[in-house]
C-alpha atoms as a PDB file:
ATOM      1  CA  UNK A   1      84.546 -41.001  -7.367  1.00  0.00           C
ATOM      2  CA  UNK A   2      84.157 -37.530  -8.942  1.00  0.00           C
ATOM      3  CA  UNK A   3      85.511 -34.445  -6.803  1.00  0.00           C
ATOM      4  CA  UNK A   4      82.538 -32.229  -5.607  1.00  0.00           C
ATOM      5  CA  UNK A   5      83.530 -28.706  -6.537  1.00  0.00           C
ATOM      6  CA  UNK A   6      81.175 -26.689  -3.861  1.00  0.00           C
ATOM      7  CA  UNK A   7      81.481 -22.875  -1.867  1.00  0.00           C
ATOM      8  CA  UNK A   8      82.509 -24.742   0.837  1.00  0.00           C
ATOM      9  CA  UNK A   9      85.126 -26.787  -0.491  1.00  0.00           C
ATOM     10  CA  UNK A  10      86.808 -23.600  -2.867  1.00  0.00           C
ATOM     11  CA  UNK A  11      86.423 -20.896  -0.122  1.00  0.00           C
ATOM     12  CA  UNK A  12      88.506 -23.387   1.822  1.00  0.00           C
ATOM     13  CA  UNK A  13      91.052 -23.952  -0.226  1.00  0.00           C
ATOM     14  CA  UNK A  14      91.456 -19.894  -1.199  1.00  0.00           C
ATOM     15  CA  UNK A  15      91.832 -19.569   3.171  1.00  0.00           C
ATOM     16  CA  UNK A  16      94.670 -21.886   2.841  1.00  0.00           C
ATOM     17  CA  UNK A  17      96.483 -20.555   0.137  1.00  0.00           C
ATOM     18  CA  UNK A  18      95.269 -17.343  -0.515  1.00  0.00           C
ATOM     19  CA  UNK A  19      95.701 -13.486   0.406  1.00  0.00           C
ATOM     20  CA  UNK A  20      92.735 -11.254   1.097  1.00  0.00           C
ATOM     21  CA  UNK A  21      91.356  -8.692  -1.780  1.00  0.00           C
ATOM     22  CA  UNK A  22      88.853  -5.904  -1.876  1.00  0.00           C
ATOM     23  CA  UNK A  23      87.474  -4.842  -5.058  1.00  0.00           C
ATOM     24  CA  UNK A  24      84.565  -2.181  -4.390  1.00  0.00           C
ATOM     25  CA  UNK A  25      82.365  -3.585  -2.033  1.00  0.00           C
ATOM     26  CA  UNK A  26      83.533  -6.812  -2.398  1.00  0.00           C
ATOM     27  CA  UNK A  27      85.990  -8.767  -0.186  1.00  0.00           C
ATOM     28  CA  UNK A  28      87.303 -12.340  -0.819  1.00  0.00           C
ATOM     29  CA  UNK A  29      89.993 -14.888  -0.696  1.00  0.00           C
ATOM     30  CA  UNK A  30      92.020 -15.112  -3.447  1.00  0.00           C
ATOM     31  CA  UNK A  31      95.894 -16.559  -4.539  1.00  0.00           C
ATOM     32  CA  UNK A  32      98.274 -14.084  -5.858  1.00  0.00           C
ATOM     33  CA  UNK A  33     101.148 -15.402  -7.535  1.00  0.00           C
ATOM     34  CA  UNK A  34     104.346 -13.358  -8.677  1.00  0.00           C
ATOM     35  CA  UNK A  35     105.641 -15.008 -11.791  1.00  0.00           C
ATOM     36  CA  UNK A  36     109.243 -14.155 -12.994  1.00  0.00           C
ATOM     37  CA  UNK A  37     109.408 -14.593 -16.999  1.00  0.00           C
ATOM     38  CA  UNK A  38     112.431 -14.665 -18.874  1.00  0.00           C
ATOM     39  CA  UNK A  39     112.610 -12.945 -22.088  1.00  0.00           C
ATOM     40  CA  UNK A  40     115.419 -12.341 -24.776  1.00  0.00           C
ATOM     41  CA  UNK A  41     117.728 -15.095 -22.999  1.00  0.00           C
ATOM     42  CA  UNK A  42     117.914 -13.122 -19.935  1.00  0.00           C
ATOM     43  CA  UNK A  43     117.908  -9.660 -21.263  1.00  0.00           C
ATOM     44  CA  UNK A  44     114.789  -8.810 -20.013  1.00  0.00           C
ATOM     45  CA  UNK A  45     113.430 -10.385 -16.754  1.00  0.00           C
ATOM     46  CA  UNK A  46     109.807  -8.896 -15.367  1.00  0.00           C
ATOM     47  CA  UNK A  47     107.718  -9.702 -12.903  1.00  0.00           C
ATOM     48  CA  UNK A  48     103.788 -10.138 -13.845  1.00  0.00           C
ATOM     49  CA  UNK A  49     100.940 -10.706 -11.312  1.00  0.00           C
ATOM     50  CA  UNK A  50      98.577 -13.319 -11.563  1.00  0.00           C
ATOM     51  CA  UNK A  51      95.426 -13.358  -9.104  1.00  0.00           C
ATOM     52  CA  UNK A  52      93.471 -16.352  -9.019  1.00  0.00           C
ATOM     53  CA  UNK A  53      89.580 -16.126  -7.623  1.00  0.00           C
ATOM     54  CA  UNK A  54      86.326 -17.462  -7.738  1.00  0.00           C
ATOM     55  CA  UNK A  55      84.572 -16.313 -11.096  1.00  0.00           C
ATOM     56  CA  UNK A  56      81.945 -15.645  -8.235  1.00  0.00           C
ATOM     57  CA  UNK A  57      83.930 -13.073  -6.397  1.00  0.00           C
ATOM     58  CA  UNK A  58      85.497 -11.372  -8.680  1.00  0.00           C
ATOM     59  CA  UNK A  59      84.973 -12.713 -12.528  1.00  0.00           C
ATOM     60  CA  UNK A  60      83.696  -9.408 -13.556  1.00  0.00           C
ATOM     61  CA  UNK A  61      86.379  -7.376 -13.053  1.00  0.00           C
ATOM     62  CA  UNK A  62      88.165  -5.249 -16.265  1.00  0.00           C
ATOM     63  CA  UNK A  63      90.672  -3.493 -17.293  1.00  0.00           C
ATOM     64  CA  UNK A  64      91.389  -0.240 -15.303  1.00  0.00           C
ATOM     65  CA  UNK A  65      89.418  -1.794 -12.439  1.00  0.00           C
ATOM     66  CA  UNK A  66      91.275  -1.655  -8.732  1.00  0.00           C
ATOM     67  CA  UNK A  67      91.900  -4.133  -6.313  1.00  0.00           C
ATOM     68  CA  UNK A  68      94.147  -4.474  -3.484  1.00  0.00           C
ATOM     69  CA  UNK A  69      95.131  -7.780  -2.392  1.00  0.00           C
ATOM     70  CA  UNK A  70      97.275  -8.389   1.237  1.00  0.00           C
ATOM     71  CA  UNK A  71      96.949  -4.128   1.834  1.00  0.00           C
ATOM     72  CA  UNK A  72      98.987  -3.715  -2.005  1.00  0.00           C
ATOM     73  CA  UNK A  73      97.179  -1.738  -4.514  1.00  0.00           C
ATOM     74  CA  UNK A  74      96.706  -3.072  -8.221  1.00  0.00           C
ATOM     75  CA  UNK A  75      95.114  -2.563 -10.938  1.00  0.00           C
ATOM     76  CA  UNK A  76      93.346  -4.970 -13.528  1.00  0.00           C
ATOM     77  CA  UNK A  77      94.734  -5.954 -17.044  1.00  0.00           C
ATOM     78  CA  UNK A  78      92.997  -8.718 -17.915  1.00  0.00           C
ATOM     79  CA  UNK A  79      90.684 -11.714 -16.886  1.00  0.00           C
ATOM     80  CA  UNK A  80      90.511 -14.620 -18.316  1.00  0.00           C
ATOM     81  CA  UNK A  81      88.266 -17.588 -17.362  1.00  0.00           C
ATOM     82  CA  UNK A  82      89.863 -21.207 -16.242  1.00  0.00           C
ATOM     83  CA  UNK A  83      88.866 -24.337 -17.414  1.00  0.00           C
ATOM     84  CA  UNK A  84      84.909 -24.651 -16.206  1.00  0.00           C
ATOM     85  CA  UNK A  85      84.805 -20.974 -15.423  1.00  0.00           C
ATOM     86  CA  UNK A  86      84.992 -21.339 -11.340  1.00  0.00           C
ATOM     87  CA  UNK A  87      87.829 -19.666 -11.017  1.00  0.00           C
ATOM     88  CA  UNK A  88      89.188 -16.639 -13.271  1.00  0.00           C
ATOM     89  CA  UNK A  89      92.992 -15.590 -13.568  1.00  0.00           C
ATOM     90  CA  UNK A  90      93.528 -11.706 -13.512  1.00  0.00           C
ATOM     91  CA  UNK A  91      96.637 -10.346 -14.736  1.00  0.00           C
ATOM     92  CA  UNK A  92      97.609  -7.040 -12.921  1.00  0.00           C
ATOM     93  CA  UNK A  93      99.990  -3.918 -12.555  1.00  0.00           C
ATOM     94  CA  UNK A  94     100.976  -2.361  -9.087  1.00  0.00           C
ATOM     95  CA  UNK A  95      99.755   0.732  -9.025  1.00  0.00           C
END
């Protein structure tokens, strides 16, 4: 039985797990993730944010654009669809 991918089902899922954003007039669920990465064998350690959201919500974000997600301010680097294109992942920088 295929899995039935509707608004319902993902804006679920994003209440669950996710933090609320606000890009312009926009306002929606979305998971923020906080990703350590190792570089250099240890020599350099950073933190990079990932968001992940409905392409719907906020898929046409860009670089330089704002967002604050859980009452933290951010700024966009990057979006990137996922797989189908439902959800993007957008890389930001605390502002």
């Amino acid at each position: 039985m295929a899995l039935s991918e509707d608004s319902t089902t993902l804006n679920a899922y994003l209440a669950d797990f996710g933090v609320s954003c606000t890009a312009g007039s926009v306002t929606a669920d979305a998971i923020l993730d906080q990703p350590s990465e190792d570089l250099i064998d240890g020599t350099i350690i950073f933190t990079d944010y990932l968001l992940t959201a409905l392409n719907s919500s906020f898929g046409n974000l860009v670089s330089g654009d704002s967002i604050t997600c859980d009452s933290v301010a951010y700024t966009v680097r990057e979006t990137r669809k996922l797989d189908d294109g439902t959800f993007v992942e957008i890389s930001l920088q605390k502002t």
